[in-house]
Protein backbone atom coordinates (compact mmCIF):
# COMPACT_ATOMS: atom_id res chain seq x y z
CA UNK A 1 -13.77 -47.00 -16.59
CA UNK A 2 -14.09 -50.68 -15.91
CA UNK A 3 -17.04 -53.13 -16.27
CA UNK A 4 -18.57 -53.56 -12.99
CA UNK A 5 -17.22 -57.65 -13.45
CA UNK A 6 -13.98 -56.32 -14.18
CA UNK A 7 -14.22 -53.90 -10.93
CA UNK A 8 -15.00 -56.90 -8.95
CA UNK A 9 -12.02 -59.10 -10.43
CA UNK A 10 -9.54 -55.85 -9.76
CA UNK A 11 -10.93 -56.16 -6.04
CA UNK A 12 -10.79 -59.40 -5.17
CA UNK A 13 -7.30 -59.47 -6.93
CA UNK A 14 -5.94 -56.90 -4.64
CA UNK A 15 -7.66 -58.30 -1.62
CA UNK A 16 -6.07 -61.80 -2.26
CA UNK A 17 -2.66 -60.30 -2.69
CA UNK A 18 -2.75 -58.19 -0.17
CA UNK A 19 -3.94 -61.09 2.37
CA UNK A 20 -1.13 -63.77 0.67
CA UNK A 21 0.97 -61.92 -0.95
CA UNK A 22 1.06 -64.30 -3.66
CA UNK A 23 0.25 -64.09 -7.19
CA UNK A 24 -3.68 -65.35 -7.78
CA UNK A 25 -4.79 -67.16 -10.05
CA UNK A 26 -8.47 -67.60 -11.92
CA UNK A 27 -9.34 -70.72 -9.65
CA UNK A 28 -8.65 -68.61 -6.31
CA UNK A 29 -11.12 -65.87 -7.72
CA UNK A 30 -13.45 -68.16 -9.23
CA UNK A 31 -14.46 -69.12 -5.36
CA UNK A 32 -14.16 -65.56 -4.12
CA UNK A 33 -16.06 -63.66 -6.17
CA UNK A 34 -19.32 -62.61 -4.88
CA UNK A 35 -20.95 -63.74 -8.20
CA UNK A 36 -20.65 -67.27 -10.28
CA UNK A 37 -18.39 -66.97 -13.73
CA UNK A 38 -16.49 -69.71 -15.21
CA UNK A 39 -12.50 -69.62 -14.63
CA UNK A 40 -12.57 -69.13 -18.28
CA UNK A 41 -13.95 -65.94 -18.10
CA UNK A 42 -12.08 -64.80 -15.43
CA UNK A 43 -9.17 -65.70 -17.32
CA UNK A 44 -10.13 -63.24 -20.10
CA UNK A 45 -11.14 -60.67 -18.24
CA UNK A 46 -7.74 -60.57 -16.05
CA UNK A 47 -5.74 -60.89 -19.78
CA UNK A 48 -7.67 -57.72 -20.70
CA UNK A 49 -6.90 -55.69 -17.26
CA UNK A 50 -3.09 -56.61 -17.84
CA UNK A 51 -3.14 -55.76 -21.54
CA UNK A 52 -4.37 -52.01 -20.02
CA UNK A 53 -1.99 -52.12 -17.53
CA UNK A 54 -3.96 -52.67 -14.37
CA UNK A 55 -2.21 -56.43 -13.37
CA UNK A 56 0.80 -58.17 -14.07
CA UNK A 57 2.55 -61.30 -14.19
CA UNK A 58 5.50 -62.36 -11.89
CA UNK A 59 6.34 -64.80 -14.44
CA UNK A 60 5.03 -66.29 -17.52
CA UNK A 61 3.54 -69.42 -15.07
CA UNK A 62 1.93 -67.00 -12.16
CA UNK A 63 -0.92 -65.70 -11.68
CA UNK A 64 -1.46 -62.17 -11.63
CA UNK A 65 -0.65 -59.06 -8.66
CA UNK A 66 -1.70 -55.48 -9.00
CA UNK A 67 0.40 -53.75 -10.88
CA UNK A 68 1.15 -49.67 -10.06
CA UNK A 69 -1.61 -48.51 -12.51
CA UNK A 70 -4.04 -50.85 -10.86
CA UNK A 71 -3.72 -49.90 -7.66
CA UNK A 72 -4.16 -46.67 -8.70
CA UNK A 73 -7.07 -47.33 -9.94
CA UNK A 74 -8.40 -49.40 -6.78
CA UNK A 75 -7.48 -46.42 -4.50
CA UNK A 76 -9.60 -44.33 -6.59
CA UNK A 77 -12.61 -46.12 -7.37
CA UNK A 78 -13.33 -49.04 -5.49
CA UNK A 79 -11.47 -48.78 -2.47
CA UNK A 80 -14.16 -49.35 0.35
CA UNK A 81 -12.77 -48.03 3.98
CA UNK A 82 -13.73 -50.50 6.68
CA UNK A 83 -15.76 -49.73 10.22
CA UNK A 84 -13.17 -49.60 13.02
CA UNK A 85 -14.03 -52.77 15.67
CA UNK A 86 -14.61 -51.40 18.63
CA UNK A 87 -12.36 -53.18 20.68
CA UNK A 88 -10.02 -51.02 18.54
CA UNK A 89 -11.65 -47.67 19.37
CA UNK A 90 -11.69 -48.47 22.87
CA UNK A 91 -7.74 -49.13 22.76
CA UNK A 92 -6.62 -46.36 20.90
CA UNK A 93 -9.01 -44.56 23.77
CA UNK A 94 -6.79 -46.06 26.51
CA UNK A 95 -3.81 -46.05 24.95
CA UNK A 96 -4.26 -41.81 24.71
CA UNK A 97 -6.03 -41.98 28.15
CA UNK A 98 -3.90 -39.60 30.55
CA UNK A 99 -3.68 -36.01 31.13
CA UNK A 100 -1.20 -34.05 28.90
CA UNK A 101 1.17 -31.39 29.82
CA UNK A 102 2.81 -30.28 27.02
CA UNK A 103 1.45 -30.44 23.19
CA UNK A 104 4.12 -32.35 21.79
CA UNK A 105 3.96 -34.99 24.67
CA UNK A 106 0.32 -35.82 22.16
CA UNK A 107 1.45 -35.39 18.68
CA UNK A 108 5.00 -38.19 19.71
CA UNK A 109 2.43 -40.36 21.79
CA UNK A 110 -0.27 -40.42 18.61
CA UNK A 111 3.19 -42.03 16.41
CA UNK A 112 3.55 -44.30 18.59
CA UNK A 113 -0.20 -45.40 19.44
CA UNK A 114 -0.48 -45.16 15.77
CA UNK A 115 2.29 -47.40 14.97
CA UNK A 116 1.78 -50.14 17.49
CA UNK A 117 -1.63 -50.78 15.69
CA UNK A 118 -0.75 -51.43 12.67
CA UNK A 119 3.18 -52.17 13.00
CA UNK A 120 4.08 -49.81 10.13
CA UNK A 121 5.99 -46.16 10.09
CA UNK A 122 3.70 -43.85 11.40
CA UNK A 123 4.43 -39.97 11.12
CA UNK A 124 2.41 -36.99 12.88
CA UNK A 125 2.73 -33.12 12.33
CA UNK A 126 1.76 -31.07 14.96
CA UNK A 127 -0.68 -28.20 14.06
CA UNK A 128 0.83 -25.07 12.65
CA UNK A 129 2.28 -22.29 15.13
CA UNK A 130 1.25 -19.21 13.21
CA UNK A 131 -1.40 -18.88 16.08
CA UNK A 132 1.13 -19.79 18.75
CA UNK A 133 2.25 -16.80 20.76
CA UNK A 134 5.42 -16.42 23.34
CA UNK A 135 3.85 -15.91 26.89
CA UNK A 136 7.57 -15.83 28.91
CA UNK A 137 11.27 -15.91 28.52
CA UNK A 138 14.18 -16.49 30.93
CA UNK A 139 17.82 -16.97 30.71
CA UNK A 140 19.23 -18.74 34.03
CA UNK A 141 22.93 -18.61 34.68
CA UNK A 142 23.84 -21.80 35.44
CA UNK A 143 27.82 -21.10 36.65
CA UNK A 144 30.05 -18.93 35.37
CA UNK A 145 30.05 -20.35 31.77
CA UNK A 146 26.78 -21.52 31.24
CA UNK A 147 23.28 -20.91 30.76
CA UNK A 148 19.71 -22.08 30.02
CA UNK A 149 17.41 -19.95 27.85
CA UNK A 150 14.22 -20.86 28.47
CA UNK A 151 10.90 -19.92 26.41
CA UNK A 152 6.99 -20.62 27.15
CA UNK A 153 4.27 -20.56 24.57
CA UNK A 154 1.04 -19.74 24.35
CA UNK A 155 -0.05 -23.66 23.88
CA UNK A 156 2.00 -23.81 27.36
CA UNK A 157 4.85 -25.51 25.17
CA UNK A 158 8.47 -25.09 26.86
CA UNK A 159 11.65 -25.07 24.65
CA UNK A 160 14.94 -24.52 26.88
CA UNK A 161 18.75 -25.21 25.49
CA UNK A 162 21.88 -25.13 27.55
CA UNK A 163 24.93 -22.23 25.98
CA UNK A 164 28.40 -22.33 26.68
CA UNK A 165 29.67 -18.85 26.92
CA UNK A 166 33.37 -17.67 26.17
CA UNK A 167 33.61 -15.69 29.08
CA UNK A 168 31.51 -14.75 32.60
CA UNK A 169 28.37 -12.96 31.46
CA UNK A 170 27.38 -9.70 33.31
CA UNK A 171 24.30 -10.88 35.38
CA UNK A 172 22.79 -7.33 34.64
CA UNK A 173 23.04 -7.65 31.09
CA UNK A 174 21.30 -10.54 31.03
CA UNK A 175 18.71 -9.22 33.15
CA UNK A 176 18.07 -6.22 30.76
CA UNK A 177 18.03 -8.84 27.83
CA UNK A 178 15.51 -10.52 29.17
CA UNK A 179 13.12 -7.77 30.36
CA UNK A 180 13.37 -5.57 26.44
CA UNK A 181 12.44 -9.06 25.10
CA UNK A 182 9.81 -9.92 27.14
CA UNK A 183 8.54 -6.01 26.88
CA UNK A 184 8.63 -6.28 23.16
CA UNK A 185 8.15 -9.32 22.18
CA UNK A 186 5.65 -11.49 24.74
CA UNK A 187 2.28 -11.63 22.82
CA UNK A 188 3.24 -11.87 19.67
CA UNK A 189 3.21 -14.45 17.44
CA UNK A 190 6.32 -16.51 16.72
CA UNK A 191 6.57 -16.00 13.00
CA UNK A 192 6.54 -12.51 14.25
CA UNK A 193 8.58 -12.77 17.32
CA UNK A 194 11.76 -14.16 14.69
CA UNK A 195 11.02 -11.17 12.38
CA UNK A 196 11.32 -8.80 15.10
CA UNK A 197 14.73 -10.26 16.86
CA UNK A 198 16.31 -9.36 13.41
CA UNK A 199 14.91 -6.49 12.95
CA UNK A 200 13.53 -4.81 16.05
CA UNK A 201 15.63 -5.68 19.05
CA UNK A 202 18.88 -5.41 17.99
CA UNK A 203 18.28 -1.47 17.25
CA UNK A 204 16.24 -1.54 20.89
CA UNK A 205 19.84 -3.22 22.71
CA UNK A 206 21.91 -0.62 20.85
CA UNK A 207 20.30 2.11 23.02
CA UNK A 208 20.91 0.21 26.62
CA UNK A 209 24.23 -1.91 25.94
CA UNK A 210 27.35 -1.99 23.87
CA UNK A 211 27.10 -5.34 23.38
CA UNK A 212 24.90 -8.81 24.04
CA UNK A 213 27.77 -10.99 24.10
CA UNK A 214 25.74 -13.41 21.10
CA UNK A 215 22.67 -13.71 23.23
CA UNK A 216 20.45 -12.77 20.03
CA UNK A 217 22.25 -15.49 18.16
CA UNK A 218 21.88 -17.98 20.77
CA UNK A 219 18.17 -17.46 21.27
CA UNK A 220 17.09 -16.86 18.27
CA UNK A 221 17.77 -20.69 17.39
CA UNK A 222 15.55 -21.40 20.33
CA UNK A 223 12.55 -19.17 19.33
CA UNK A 224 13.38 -20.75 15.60
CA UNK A 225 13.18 -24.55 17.18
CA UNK A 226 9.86 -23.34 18.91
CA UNK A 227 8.36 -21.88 15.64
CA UNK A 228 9.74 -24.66 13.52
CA UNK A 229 6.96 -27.52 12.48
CA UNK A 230 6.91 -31.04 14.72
CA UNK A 231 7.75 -33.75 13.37
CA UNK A 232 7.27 -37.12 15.10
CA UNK A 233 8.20 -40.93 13.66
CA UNK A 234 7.38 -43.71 15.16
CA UNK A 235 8.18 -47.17 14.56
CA UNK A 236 10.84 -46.16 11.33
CA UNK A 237 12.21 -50.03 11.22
CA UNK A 238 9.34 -51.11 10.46
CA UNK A 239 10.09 -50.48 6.92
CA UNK A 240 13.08 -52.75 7.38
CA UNK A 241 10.82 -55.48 7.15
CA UNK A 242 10.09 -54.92 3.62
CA UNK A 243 13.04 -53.64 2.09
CA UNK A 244 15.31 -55.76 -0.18
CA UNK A 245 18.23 -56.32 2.53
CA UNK A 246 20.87 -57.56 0.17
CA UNK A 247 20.51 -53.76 -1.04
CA UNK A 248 22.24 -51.94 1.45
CA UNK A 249 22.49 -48.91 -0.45
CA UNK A 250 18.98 -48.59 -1.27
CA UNK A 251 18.35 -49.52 2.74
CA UNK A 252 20.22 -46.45 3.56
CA UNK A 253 18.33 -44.25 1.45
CA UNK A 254 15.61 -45.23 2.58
CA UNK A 255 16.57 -44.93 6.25
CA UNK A 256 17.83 -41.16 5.48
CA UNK A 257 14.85 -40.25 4.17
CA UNK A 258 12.42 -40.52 7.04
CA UNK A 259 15.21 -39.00 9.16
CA UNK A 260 15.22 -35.60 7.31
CA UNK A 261 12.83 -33.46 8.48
CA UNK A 262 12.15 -32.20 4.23
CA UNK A 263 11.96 -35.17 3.23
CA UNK A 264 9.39 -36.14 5.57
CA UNK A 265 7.66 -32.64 5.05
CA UNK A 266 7.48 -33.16 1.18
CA UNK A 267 6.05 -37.08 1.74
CA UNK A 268 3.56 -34.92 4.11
CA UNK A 269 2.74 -32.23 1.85
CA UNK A 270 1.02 -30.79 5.19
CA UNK A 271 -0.13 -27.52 3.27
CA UNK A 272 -2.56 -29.53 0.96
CA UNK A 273 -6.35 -27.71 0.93
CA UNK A 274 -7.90 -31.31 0.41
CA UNK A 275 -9.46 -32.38 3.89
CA UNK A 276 -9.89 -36.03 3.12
CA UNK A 277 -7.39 -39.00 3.50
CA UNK A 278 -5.01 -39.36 0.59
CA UNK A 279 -3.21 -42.44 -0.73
CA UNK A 280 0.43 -41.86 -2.73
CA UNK A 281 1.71 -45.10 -4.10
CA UNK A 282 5.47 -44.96 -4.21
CA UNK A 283 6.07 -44.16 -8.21
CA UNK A 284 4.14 -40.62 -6.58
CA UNK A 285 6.77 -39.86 -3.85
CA UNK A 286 9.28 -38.80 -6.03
CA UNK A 287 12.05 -40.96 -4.57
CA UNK A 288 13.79 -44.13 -5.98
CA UNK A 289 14.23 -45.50 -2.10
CA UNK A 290 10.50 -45.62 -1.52
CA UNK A 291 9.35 -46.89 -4.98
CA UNK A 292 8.20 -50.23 -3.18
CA UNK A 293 5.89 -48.34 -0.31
CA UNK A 294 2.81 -46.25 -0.10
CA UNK A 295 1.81 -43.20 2.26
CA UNK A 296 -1.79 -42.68 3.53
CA UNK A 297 -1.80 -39.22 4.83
CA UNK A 298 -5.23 -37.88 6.89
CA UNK A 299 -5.26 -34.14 7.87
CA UNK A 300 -6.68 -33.44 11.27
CA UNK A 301 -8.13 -29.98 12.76
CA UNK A 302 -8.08 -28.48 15.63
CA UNK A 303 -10.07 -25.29 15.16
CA UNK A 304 -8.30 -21.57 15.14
CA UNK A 305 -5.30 -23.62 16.26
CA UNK A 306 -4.85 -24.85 12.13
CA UNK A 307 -4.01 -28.19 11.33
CA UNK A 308 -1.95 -30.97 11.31
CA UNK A 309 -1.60 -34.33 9.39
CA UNK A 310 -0.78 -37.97 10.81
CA UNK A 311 0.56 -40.48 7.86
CA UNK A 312 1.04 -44.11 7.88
CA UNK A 313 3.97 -45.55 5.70
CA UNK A 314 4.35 -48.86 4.65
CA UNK A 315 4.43 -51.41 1.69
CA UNK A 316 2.17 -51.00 -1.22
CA UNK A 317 0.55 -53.72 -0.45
CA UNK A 318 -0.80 -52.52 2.57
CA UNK A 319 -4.57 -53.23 3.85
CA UNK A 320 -6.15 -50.11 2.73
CA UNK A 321 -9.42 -50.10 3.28
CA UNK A 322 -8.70 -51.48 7.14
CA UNK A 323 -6.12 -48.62 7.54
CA UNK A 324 -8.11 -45.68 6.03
CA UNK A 325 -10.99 -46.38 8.30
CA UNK A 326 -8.57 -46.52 10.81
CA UNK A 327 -6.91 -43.08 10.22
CA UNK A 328 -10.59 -41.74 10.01
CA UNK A 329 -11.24 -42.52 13.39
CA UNK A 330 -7.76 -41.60 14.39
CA UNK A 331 -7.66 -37.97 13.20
CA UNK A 332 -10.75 -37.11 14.93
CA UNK A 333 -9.64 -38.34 18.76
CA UNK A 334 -6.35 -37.43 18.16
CA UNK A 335 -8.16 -33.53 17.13
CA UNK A 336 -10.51 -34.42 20.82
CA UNK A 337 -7.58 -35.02 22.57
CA UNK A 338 -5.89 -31.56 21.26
CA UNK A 339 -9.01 -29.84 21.76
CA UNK A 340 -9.10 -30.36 24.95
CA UNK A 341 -5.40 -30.00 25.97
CA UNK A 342 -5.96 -26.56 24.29
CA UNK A 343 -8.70 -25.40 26.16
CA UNK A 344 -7.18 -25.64 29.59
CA UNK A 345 -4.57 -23.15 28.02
CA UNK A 346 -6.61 -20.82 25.54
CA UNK A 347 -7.23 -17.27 27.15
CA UNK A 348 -9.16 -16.46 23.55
């Protein structure tokens, strides 16, 4: 551990940096420290936190900037999360303020809301469907080689898709299609409702028709979509404006990588036990394209409907103690706000 002097010139250091984003020197922390110590001093004592790794030079002339290490070791020891203004809480009130009819319509507005506050990536997971049951399912022929499959769930969540069939489907095989899978299968849970499609239903169809012309196929990618985790990014160039542009390689790593849904799921890591709001500096993402940028991930619950986590991605010189009070106060309207949406559907 540091001296309590050396925890203060660590601070300040990052502060400074952060604010400028210039190198600082001993005269700029000589007037910002809270406490009176001659630039000497300060010059000694920053010599010793780069000789342990915790700041580094630019160049043999600059002043110092965090260095990996010492961020590190800011995040986890002296990093001291700010008060959210009010004028802020109200905003992110209004900005949520309207009456929501579908759950994802909440998690892709948070992203956004999210984003426009602090003009970096912002990423939200909606909670986990293992609780989240199919309540109806219809297939509609829409003319002789179409139709829409639609599905309801129990978190009144509708997932429809538009097939192109090879030939003109028998309108009373579809209707016996869709009463043996709502018979069987409304209720259950989705995990469950996927399980059973492969291995229930098809021996159920067997005994009534000779063949389902790929309906199973067809919605069983729809009941996968509605089971599948959600994933919403807001505000993705944003990073753009602190990448190295003359690298368009690296750029386009870095662009595919919040556009993959496991990508974004590992930088996530939504199945974490740990409650509180997490910092990974880039060397900790596993990725050479985001080596330059941090994630601040916050999980948020919504009761026996799980969990879900909201992330802010940006340089690693981002203002963290500003943007982890932030997230705290996030996570818990953006849980009111689900809360509520839920219990105008719960039956429980």
């Amino acid at each position: 551990m540091l001296s309590e002097r050396q925890d203060a010139i660590l601070r300040e250091v990052v502060r400074i940096f952060t604010d400028t984003g210039q190198p600082v020197g001993s005269k700029t922390l000589e007037n910002a420290l809270p406490f009176h110590v001659s630039s000497a001093t300060i010059r000694n004592e920053m010599a010793t936190l780069e000789e342990i790794g915790y700041l580094e030079k630019t160049h043999l002339s600059s002043g110092r900037i965090p260095s990996a290490n010492g961020y590190r070791y800011y995040l986890d020891y002296l990093v001291q999360p700010t008060i959210v203004p009010k004028d802020i809480a109200n905003q992110i009130d209004e900005d949520f303020g309207q009456t929501y009819h579908q759950l994802d319509d909440i998690i892709e507005r948070s992203a956004k809301i999210l984003s426009h506050l602090t003009s970096y990536t912002a990423i939200t997971l909606g909670p986990e469907s293992t609780k989240t049951r199919l309540t109806g399912f219809r297939i509609v022929p829409l003319n002789s080689h179409q139709i829409m499959a639609i599905i309801v769930t129990s978190d009144n969540n509708v997932e429809s898709n538009i097939y192109t069939v090879d030939a003109e489907l028998d309108s009373s095989l579809i209707e016996k299609f869709v009463r043996i899978v709502n018979d069987k299968l409304v209720g259950q849970p989705l995990p469950r409702v996927i399980e059973m499609l492969h291995d229930d239903i098809p021996i159920i169809l067997s005994e009534y028709m000779y063949s389902t012309n790929g309906l199973l196929d067809m919605v069983d990618q729809l009941f996968r979509k509605a089971d599948s985790e959600k994933y919403f990014v807001d505000g993705q160039l944003n990073l753009l404006n602190y990448a190295n542009n003359s690298d368009l390689e690296g750029v386009q790593s870095l662009l595919s990588t919040i556009n993959q849904s496991n990508d974004l799921k590992k930088l996530l890591n939504p199945n974490s036990e740990d409650d509180g709001i997490k910092v990974r500096l880039g060397s900790e993402l596993g990725s050479d394209a985001l080596k330059n940028y941090s994630i601040i991930t916050a999980n948020y619950d919504v009761g026996h409907h799980g969990k879900g986590v909201i992330a802010l991605l940006g340089p690693t010189s981002m203002h963290y103690s500003q943007l982890i009070g932030l997230l705290g106060e996030f996570r818990t309207e953006l849980a009111k706000r689900l809360i509520d949406y839920y219990s105008r559907y719960d039956d429980s």
